[in-house]
Every structure is written in C-alpha cells, then in structure tokens.
Protein backbone atom coordinates (compact mmCIF):
# COMPACT_ATOMS: atom_id res chain seq x y z
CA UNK A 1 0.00 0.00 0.00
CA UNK A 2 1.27 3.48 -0.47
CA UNK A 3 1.02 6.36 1.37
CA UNK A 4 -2.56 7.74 0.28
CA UNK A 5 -3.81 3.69 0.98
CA UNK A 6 -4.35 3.05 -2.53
CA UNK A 7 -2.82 -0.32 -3.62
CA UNK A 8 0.30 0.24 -5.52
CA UNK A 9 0.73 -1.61 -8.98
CA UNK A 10 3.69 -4.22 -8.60
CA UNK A 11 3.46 -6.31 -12.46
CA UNK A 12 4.78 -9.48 -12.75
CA UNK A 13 5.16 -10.50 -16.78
CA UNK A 14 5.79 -13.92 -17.73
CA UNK A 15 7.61 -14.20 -21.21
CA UNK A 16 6.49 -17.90 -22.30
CA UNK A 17 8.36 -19.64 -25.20
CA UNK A 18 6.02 -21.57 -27.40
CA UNK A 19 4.60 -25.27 -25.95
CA UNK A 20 6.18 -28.66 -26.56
CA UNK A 21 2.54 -29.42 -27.03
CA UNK A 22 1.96 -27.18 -30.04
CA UNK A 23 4.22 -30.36 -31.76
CA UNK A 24 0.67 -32.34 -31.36
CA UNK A 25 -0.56 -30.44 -34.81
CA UNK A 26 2.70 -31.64 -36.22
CA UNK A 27 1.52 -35.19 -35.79
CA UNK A 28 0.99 -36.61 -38.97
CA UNK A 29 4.42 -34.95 -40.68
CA UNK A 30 6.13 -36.83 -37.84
CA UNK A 31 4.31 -40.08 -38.48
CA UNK A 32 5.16 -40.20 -42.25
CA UNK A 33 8.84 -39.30 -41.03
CA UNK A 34 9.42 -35.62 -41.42
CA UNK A 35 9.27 -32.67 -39.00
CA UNK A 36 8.11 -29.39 -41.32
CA UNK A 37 8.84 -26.17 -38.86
CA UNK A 38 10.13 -23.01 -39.44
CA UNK A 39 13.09 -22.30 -37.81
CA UNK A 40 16.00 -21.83 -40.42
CA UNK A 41 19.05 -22.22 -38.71
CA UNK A 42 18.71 -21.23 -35.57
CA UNK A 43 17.84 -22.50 -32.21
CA UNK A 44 14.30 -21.15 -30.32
CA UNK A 45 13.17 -22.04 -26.82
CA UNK A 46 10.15 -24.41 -26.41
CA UNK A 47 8.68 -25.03 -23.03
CA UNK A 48 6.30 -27.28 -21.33
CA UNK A 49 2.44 -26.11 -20.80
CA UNK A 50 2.53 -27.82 -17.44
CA UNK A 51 5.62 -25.73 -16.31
CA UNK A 52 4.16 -22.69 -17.23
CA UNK A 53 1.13 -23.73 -15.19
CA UNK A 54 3.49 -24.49 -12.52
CA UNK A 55 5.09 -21.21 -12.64
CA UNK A 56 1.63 -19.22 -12.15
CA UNK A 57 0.25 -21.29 -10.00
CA UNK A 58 3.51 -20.86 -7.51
CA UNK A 59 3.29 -16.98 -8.20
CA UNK A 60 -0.45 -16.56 -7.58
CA UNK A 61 0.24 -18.28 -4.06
CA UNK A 62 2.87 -15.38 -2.96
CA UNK A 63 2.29 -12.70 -5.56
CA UNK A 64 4.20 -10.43 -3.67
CA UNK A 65 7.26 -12.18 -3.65
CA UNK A 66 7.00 -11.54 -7.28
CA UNK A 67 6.55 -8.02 -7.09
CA UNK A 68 8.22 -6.06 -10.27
CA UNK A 69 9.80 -9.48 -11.76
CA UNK A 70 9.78 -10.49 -15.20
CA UNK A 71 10.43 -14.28 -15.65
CA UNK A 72 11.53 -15.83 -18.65
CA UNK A 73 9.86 -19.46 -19.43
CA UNK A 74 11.77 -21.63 -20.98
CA UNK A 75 12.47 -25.31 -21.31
CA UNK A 76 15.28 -25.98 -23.79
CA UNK A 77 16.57 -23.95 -27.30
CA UNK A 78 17.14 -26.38 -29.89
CA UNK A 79 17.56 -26.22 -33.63
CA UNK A 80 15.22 -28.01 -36.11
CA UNK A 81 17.66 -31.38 -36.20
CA UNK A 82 17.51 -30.96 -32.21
CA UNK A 83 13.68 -31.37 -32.32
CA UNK A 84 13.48 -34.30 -34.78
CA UNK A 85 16.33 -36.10 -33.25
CA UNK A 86 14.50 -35.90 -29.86
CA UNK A 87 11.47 -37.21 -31.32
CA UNK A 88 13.10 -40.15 -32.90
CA UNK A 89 14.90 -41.23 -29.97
CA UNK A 90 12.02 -40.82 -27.35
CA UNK A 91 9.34 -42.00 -29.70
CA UNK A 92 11.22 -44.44 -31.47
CA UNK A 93 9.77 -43.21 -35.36
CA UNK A 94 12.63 -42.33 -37.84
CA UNK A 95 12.07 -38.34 -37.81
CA UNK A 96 14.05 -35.92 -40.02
CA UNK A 97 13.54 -32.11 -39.81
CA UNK A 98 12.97 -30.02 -42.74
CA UNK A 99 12.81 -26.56 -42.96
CA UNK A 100 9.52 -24.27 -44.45
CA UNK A 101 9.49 -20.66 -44.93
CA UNK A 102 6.98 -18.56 -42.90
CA UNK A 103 4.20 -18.69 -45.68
CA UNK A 104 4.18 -22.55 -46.05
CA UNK A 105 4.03 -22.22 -41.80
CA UNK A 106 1.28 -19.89 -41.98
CA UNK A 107 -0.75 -22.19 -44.44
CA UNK A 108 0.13 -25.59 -42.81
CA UNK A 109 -1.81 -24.29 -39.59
CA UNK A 110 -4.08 -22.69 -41.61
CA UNK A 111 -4.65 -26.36 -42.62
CA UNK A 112 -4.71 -27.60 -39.23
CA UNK A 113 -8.05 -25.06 -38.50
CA UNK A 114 -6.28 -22.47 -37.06
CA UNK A 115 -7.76 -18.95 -38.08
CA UNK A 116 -5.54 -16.87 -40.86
CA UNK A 117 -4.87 -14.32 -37.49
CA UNK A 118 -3.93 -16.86 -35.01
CA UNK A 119 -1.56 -18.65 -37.78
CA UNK A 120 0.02 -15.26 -38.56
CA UNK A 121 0.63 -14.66 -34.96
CA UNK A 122 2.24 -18.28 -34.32
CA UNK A 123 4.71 -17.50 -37.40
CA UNK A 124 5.47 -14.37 -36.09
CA UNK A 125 6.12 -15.33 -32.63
CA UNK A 126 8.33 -17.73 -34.23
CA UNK A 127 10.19 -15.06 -36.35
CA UNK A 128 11.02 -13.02 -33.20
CA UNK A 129 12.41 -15.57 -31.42
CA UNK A 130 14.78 -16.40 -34.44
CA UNK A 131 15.68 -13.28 -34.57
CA UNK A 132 17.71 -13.91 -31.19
CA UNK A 133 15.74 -12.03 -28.76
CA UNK A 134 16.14 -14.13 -25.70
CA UNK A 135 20.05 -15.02 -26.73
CA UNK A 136 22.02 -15.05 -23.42
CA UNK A 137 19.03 -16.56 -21.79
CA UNK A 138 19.88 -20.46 -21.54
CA UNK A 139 17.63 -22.24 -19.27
CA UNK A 140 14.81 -19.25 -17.99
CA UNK A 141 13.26 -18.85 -14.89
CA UNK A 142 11.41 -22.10 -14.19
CA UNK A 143 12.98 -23.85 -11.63
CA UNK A 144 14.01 -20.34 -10.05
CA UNK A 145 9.97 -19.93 -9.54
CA UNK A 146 9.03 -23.43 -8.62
CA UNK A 147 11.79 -24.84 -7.09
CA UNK A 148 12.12 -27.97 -10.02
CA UNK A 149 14.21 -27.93 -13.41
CA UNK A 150 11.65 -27.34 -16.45
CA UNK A 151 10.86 -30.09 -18.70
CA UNK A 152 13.22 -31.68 -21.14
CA UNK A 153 11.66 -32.14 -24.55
CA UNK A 154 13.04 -35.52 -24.81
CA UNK A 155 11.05 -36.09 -21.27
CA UNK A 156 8.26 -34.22 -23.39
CA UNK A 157 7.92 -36.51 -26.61
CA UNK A 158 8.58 -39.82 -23.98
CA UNK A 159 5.90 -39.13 -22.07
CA UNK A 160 3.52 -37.64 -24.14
CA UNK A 161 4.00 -37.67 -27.91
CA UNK A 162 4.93 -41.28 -28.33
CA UNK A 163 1.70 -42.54 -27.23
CA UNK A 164 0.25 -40.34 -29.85
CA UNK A 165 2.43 -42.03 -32.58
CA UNK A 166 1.72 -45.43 -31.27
C-alpha cells in the first residue's frame, strides 16, 4: 500500500516460449517421417504447458514475492535437427527435420483449423524468437519460480508424444 492507501501496482510478466505441445498439430508430418517447422538455422526455446502452469500457480500463491519481476519461461533452445532427433529417440519413429518458410508455416496451420490471425501470430512469434531475442538466456526462470528444473523435450515426446504415434 502506499502512502494515500491506494494499492500500488507491482506487475509481474511472464515471457512464455512456445509449448512442446503445439508439436501435437505436427503429428501426422512426424508419423510419415518428417518434421516441417520453421526455424532456419537457428535455435528457439520451447517449453512445457505444465511448467508454465506451474510457474503461475507458484506466483499466484505469494504474488508479492514476485513483485516487479519479469520471468523468462523456458524449457530448452534447440535447432530443427535438435527437435526431430529428440522425437526419434524418445518415440522411437525415424524423424528428419525439414525446414519451411513462414508462408508454407502460416498455411500448414491454416490447414490444421487455425484462423488466418492466429496462424500469422504463431509465425510471427516464431520469427522473433529467431531473430535472437532471448540469446544469453539459456535455461529461464522455471525452476528459479518453482523450485524444479523445467521439462526436457526428450522427457516431453517420452511421455507424451509417443503414445500419440503409437
């Protein structure tokens, strides 16, 4: 409280990488051996849904302990060859990534039944984190907020993509 007893404004932002689950609309590239994703290059953070549920759930306990904070959350950067590698090993499918440009992206979860806006903003959040923005940040702020390490994707696709494939 400040002085005049309002309630002072004390934001806490949560910067989320995109979900290992968003790989469930990549199912049936995986199954026929082939992981289509935009990524170029580079390497871009993924996380777990259930970490980031974590994470707000511990911070909506204490809020104040939070006060002013901005957490990053993230559960691993990997390249394209990262990803399908992962998936082959955990899942046990031969898996091979291939990269698409942003248009074939926006189309292929177009195709899925996302809506032209929603598939636009996926590719774009994608784009940005090419572009490096969260460089220098290696493992985020997970286990800093809920006391455990975040997910590993390999953990990920074990646990919860292979029955999919199965």
């Amino acid at each position: 409280m400040c002085a005049q007893g309002k309630v002072k404004f004390s934001p806490i932002i949560l910067r989320c990488a995109p979900y290992y689950q968003n790989f469930y609309g990549s199912l049936l590239g995986i199954q026929s051996g082939t992981l289509y994703y935009p990524l170029e290059t580079g390497k871009i953070p993924h996380v777990d849904f259930m970490d980031v549920g974590k994470a707000a759930a511990t911070i909506l306990v204490a809020p104040e302990a939070h006060a002013n904070q901005t957490y990053n959350l993230i559960g691993e950067f990997q390249a394209g060859n990262q990803i399908a590698a992962a998936i082959a090993l955990k899942a046990g499918v031969q898996c091979k990534y291939e990269n698409v440009d942003d248009d074939i992206a926006v189309a292929a979860f177009e195709q899925l039944g996302l809506q032209p806006w929603i598939a636009n903003g996926n590719v774009e959040v994608l784009t940005w984190l090419r572009s490096g923005v969260l460089a220098g940040t290696d493992t985020g702020d997970i286990q800093k907020i809920t006391g455990a390490p975040a997910t590993r994707f390999g953990d990920f696709v074990r646990d919860n993509l292979k029955p999919m494939l199965a």
